[in-house]
N, C-alpha and C. Protein backbone atom coordinates (compact mmCIF):
# COMPACT_ATOMS: atom_id res chain seq x y z
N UNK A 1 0.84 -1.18 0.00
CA UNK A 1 0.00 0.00 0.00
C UNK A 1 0.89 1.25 0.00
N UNK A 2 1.04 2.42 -0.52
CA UNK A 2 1.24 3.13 -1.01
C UNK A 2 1.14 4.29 0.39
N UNK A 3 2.23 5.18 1.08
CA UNK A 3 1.89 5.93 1.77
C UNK A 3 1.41 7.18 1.75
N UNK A 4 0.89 8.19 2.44
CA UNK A 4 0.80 9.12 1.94
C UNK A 4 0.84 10.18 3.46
N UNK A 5 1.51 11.33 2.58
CA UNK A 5 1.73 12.17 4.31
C UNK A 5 1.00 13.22 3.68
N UNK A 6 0.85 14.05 4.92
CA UNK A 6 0.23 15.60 4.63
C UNK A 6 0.75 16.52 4.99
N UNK A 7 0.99 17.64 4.86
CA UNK A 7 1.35 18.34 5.07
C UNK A 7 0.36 20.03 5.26
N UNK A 8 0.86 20.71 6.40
CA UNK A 8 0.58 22.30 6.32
C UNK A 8 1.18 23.12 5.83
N UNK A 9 0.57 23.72 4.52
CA UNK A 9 1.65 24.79 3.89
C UNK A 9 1.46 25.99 5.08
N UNK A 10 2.72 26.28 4.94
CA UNK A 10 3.15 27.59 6.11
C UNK A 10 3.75 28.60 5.77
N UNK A 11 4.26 28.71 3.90
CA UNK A 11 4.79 29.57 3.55
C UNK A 11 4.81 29.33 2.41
N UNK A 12 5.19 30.23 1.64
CA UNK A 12 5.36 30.23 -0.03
C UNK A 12 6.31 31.44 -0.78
N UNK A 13 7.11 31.18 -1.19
CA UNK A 13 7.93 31.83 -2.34
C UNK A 13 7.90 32.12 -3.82
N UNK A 14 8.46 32.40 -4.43
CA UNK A 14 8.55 32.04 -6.05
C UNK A 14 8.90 30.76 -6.57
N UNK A 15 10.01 30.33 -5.52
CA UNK A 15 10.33 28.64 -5.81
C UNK A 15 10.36 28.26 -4.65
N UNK A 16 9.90 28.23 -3.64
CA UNK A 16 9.93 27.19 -2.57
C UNK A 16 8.36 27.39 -1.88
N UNK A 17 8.26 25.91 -1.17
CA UNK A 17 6.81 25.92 -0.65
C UNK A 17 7.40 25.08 0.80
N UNK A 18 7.17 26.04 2.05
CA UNK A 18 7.49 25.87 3.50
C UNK A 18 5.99 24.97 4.04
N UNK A 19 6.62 23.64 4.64
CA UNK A 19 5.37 22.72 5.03
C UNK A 19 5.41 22.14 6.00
N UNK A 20 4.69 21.75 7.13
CA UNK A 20 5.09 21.20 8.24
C UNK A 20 4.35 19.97 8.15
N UNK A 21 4.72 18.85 8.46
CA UNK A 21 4.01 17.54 8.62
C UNK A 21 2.95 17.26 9.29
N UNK A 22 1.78 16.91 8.78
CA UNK A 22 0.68 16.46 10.15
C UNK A 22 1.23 15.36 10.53
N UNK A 23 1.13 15.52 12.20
CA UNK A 23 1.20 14.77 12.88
C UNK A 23 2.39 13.87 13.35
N UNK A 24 3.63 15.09 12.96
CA UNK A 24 5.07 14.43 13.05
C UNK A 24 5.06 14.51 14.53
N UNK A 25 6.03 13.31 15.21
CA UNK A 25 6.50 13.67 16.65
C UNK A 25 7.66 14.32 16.71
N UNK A 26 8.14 14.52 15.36
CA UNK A 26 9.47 15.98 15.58
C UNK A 26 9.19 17.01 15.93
N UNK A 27 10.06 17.72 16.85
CA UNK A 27 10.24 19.38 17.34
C UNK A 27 11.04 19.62 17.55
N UNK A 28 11.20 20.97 17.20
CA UNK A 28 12.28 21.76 16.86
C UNK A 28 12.62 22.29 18.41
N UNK A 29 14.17 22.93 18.94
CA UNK A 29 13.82 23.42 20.01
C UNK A 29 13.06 23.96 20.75
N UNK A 30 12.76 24.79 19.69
CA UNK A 30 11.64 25.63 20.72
C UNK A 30 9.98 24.83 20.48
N UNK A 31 9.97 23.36 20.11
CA UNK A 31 8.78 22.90 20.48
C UNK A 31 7.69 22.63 18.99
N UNK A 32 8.16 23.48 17.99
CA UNK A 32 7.56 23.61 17.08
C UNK A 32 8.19 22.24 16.25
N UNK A 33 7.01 21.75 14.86
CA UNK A 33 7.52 20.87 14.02
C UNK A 33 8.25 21.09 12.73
N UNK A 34 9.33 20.56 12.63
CA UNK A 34 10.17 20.97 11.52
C UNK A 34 9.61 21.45 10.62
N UNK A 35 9.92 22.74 9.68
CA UNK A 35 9.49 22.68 8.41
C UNK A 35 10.37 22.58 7.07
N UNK A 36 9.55 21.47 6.47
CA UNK A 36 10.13 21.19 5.37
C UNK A 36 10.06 21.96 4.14
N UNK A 37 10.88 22.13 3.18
CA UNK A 37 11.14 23.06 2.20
C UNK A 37 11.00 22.27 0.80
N UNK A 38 10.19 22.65 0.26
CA UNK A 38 10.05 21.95 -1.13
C UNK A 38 9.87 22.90 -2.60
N UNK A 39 11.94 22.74 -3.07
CA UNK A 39 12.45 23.43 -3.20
C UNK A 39 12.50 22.95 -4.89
N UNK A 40 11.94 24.59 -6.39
CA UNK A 40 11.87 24.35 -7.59
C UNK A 40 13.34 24.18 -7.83
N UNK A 41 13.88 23.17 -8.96
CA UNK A 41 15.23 23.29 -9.17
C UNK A 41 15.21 23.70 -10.87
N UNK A 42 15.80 23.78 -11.06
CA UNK A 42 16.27 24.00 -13.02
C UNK A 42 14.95 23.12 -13.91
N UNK A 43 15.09 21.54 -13.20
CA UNK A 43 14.30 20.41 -13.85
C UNK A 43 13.92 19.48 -13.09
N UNK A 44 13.21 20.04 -11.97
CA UNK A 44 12.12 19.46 -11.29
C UNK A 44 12.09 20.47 -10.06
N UNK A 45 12.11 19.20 -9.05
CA UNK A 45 12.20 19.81 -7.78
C UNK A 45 12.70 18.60 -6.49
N UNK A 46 12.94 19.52 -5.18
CA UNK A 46 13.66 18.37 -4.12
C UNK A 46 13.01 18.95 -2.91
N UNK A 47 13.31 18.06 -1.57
CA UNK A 47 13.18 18.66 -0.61
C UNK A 47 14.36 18.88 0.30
N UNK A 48 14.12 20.10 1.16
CA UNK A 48 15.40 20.26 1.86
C UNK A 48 14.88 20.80 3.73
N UNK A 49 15.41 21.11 4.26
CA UNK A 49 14.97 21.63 5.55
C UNK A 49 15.66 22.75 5.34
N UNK A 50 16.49 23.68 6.67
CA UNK A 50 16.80 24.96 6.81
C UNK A 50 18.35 24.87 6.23
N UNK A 51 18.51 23.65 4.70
CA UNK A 51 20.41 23.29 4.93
C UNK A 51 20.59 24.17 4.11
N UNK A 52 21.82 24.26 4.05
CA UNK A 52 22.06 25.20 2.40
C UNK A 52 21.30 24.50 1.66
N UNK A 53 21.30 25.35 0.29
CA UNK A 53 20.29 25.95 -0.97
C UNK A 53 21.37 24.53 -1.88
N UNK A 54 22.08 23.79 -1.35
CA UNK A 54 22.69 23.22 -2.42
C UNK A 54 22.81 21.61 -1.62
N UNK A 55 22.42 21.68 -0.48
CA UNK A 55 21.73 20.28 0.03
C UNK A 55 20.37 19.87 -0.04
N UNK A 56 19.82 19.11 -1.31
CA UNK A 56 18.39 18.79 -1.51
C UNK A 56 18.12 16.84 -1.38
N UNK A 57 17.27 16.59 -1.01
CA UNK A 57 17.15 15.19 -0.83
C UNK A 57 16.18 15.08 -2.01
N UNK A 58 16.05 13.44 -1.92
CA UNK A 58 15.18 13.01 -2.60
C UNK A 58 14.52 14.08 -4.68
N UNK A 59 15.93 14.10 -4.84
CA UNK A 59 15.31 15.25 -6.62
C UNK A 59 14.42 14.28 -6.99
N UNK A 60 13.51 14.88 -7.50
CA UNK A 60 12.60 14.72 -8.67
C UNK A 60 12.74 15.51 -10.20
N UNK A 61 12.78 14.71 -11.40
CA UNK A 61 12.81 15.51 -12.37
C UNK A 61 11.22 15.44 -13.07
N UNK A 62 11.32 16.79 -13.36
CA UNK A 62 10.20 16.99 -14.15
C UNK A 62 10.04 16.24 -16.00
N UNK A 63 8.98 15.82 -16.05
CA UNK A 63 9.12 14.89 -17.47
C UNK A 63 7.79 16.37 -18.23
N UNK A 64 8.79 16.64 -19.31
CA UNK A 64 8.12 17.10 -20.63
C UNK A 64 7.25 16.90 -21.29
N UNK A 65 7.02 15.35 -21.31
CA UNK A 65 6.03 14.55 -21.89
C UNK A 65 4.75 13.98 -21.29
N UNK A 66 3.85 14.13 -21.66
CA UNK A 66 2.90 13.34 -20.39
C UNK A 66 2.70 11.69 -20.77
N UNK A 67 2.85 10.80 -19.07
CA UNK A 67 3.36 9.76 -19.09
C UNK A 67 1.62 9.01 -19.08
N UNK A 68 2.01 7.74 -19.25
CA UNK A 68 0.89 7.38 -19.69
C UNK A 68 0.82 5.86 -18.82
């Protein structure tokens, strides 16, 4: 079965979209839940937390074509 998480958008940019997890048991020092950064690249996109702009996990590339 196939997972699926959710997320709260909490912010938005031109290329990035700030999201916090429902229902993570992570917190940040001061108590709050991480937010994750889901960050446009050249040819797709990745996610990152607060690392540098040049540490992204998990890339995705964007396909040109629609897949079938």
């Amino acid at each position: 079965m196939r997972r699926v998480d959710r997320y709260d958008l909490e912010g938005v940019t031109d290329t990035a979209l700030f999201l916090e997890l429902e229902g993570s048991p992570e917190r940040t020092a001061d108590g709050r839940r991480p937010v994750w950064i889901l960050r446009l690249t050249v040819d797709g996109y990745c996610w990152g937390q607060d690392w540098p702009l040049i540490r992204c996990e998990r890339p995705q590339l964007r396909c040109d074509q629609p897949v079938s």
